[in-house]
Protein backbone atom coordinates (compact mmCIF):
# COMPACT_ATOMS: atom_id res chain seq x y z
CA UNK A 1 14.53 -61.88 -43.36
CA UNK A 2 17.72 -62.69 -41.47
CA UNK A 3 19.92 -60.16 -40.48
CA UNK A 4 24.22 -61.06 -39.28
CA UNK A 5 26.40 -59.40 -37.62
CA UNK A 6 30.18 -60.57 -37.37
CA UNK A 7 32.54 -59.52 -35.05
CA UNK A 8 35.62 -60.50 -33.49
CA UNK A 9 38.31 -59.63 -35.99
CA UNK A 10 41.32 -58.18 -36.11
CA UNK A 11 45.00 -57.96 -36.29
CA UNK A 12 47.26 -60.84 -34.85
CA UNK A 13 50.40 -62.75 -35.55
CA UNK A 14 51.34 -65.93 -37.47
CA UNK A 15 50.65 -68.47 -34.58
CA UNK A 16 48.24 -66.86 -32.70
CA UNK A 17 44.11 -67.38 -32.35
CA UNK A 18 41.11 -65.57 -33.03
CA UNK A 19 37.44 -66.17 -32.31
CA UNK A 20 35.08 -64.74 -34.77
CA UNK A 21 31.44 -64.27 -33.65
CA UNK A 22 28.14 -64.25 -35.82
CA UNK A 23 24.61 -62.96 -34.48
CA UNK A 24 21.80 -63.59 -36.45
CA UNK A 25 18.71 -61.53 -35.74
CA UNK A 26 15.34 -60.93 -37.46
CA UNK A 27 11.87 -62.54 -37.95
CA UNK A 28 13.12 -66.22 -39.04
CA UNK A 29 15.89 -67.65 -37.19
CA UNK A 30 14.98 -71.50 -36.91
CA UNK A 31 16.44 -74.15 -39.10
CA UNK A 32 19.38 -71.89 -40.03
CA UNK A 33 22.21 -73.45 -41.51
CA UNK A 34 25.61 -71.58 -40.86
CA UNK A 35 28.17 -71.45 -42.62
CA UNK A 36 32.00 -69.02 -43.01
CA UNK A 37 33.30 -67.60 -45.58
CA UNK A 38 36.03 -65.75 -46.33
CA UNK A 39 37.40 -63.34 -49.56
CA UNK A 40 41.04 -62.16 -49.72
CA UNK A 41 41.56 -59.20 -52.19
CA UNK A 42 41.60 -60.66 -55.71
CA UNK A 43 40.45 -64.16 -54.88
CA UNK A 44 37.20 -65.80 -54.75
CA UNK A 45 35.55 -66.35 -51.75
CA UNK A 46 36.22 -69.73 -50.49
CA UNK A 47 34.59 -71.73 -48.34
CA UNK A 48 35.36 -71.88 -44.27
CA UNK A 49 33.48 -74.17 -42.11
CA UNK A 50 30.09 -74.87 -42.01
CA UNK A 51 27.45 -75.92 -39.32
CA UNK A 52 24.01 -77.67 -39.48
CA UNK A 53 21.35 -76.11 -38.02
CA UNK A 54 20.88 -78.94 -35.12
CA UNK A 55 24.56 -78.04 -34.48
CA UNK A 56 25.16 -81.95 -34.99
CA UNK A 57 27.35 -81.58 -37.90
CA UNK A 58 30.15 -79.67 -38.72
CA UNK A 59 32.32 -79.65 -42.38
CA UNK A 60 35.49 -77.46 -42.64
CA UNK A 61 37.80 -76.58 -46.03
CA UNK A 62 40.85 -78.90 -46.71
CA UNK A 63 43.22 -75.90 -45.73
CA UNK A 64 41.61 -75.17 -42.49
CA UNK A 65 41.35 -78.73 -40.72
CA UNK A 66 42.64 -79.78 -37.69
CA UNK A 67 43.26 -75.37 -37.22
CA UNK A 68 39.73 -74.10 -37.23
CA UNK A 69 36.35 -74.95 -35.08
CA UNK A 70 33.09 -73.69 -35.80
CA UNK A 71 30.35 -74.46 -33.18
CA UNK A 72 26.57 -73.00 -32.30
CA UNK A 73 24.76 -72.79 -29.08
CA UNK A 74 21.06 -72.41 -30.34
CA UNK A 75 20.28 -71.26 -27.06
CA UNK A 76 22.34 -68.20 -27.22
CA UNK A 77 22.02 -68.39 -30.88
CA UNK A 78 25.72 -66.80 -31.61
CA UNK A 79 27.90 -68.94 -33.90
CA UNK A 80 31.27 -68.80 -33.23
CA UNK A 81 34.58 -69.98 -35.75
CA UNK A 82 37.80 -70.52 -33.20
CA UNK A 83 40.83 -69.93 -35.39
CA UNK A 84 43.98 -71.24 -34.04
CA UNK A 85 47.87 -71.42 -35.43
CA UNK A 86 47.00 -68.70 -37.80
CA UNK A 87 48.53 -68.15 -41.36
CA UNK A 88 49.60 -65.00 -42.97
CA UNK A 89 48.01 -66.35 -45.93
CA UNK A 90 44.46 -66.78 -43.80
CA UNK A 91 44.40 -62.41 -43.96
CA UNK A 92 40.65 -61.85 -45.37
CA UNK A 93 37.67 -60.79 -45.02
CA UNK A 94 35.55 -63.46 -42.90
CA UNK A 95 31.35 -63.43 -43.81
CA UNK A 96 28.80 -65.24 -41.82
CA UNK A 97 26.40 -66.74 -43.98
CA UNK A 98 23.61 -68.75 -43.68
CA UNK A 99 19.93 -70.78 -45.07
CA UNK A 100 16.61 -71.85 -43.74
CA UNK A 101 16.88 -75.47 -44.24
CA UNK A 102 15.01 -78.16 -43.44
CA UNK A 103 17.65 -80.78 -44.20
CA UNK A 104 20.78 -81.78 -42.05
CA UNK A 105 23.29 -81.04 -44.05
CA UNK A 106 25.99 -78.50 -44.55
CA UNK A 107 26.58 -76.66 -47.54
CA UNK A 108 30.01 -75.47 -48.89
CA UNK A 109 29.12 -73.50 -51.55
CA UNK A 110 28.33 -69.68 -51.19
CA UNK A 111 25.39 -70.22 -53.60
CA UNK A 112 23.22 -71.82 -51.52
CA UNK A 113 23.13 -69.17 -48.77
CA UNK A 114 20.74 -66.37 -48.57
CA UNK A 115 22.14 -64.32 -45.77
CA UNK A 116 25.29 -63.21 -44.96
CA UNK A 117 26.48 -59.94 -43.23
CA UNK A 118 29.01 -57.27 -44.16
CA UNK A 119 31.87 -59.35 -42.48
CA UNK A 120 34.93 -59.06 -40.40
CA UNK A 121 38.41 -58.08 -41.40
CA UNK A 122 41.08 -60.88 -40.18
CA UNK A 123 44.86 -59.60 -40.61
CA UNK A 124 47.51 -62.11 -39.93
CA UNK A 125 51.14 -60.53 -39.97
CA UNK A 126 54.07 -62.18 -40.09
């Protein structure tokens, strides 16, 4: 079992940054495959950005390019998701997910996870 814990979120203008954080603890936490999502009120949840679990490869959703960067340091094992130049329409709640894989890949649909914690509110005001 895999436990996460996000943190990091919050209240902040259109323009500004946030840096989410995602701790995964428990008894299996090699070959873990990360990836963010996040659920506004009434939508789906939609994918994020997504890492492998070398850290080697990274995949992020069309509307969060060039804006958002996910990274890992396997070492200190937190993953983090840098979001920069904010949009009001980016307010949601942000969930750390992630799957023992043996593959290299990254994986943009929520199906394919097995973990993911009780997530992080992220409020972006005009």
């Amino acid at each position: 079992q895999v436990q996460l814990v996000e943190s990091g979120g919050g209240l902040v203008q259109a323009g500004g940054s946030l840096r989410l954080s995602c701790a995964a603890s428990g008894r299996t936490l090699s070959r873990l495959t990360m990836g963010w999502f996040r659920q506004a009120p009434g939508k789906e949840r939609d994918f994020v950005a997504g890492v492998s679990w070398i850290g080697d490869r990274t995949y992020y959703g069309d509307s969060v390019k060039g804006r958002f960067t996910i990274s890992r340091d396997n070492a200190k094992n937190p993953v983090y998701l840098q979001m920069n130049r904010l949009k009001r329409e980016n307010t949601a709640v942000y969930y750390c997910e992630a799957v023992q894989t043996f593959g290299g890949g990254v994986y943009d649909r929520a199906q394919v996870y097995d973990y993911w914690g009780q997530g992080t509110q992220v409020t972006v005001s005009s």
